[in-house]
Protein backbone atom coordinates (compact mmCIF):
# COMPACT_ATOMS: atom_id res chain seq x y z
CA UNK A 1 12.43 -15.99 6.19
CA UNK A 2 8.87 -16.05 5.57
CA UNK A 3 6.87 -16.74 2.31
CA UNK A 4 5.18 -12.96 0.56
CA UNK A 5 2.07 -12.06 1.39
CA UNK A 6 0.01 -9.06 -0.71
CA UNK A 7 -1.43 -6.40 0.85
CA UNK A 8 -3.94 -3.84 -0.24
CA UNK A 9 -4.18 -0.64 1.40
CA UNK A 10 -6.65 2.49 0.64
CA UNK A 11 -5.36 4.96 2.40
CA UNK A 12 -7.72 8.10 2.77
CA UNK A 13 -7.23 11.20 4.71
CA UNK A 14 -9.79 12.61 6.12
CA UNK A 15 -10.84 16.27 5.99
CA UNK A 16 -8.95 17.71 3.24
CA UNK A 17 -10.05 19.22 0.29
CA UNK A 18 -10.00 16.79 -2.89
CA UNK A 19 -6.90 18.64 -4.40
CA UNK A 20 -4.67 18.21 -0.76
CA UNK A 21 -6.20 14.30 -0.24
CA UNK A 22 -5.12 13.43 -3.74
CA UNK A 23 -1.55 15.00 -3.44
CA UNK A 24 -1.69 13.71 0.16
CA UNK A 25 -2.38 9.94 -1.50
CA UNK A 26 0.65 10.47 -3.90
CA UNK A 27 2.93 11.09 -1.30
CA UNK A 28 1.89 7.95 0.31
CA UNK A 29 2.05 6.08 -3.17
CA UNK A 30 5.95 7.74 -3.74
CA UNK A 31 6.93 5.93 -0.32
CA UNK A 32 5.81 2.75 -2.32
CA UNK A 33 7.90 3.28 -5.22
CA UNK A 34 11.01 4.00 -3.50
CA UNK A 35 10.63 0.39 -1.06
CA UNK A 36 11.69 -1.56 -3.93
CA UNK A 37 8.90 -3.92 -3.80
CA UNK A 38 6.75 -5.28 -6.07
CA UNK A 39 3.17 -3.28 -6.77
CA UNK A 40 0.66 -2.10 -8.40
CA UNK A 41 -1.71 0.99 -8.40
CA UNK A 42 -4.89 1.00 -8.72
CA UNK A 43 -7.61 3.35 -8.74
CA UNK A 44 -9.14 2.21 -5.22
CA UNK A 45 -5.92 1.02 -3.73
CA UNK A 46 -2.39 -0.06 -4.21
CA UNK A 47 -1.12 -3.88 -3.96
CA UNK A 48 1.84 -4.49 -2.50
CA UNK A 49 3.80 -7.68 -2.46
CA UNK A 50 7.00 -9.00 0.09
CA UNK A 51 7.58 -10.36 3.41
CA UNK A 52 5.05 -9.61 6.21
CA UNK A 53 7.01 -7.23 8.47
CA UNK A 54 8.60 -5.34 5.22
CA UNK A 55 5.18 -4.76 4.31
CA UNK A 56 3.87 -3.90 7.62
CA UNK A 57 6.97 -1.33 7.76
CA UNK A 58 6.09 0.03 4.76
CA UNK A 59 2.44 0.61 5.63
CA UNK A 60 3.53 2.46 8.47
CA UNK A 61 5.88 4.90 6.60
CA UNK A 62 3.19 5.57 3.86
CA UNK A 63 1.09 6.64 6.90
CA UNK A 64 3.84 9.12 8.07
CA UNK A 65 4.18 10.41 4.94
CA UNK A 66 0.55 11.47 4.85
CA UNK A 67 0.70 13.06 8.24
CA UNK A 68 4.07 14.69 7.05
CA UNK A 69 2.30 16.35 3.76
CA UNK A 70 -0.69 17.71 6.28
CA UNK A 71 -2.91 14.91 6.96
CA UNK A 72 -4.42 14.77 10.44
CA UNK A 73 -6.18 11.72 11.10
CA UNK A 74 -6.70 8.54 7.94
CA UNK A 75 -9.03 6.31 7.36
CA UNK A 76 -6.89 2.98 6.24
CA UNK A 77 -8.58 0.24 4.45
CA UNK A 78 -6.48 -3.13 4.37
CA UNK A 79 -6.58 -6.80 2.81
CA UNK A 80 -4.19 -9.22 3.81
CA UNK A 81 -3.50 -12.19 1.42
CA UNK A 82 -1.14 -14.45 3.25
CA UNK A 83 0.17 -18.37 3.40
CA UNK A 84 2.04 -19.77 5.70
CA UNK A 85 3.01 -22.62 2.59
CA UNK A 86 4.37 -20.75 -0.42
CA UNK A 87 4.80 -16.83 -1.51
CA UNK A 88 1.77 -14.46 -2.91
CA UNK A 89 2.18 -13.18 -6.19
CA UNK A 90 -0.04 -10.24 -7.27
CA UNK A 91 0.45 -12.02 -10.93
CA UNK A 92 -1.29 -14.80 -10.12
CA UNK A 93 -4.54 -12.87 -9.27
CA UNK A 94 -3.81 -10.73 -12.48
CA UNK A 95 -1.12 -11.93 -15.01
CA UNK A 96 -3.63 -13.36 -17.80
CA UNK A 97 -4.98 -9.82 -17.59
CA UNK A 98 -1.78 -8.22 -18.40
């Protein structure tokens, strides 16, 4: 089992008008809700925290989900925080903010 990592992912489709990209974004964002893991939405991009290749997974099925809602080609934007020592924890980037 390996140690959480957080991801950030932007996830923008491309030629749509600004009403169909933001209900194309939700549908991505509803695929991370129903994962289970740990996150946290932001106006630029969501965080997402749990093992690697859950994570990875998960990227790839918010992807589908745009192209299922209409979305023909996405511009993803991605930062990997990741240890090979101990687990990420989005609250220890932002806890004393909460």
């Amino acid at each position: 089992m390996g140690y959480k990592v957080n991801l950030a992912v932007q996830i923008l489709p491309l030629n749509m008008s600004k009403d169909e990209t933001y209900s194309t974004i939700d549908k991505a964002i509803e695929v991370v809700q129903a994962s289970g893991l740990k996150y946290m939405v932001c106006p630029f991009e969501t965080v997402i925290e749990g093992e690697y290749d859950v994570v990875m997974k998960l990227i790839d099925d918010m992807q589908q989900a745009c192209y299922n809602a209409g979305a023909k080609s996405l511009l993803v934007n991605m930062k990997l925080h990741r240890s090979n020592e101990q687990d990420m924890a989005i609250e220890d980037k932002t806890g004393k903010y909460q």
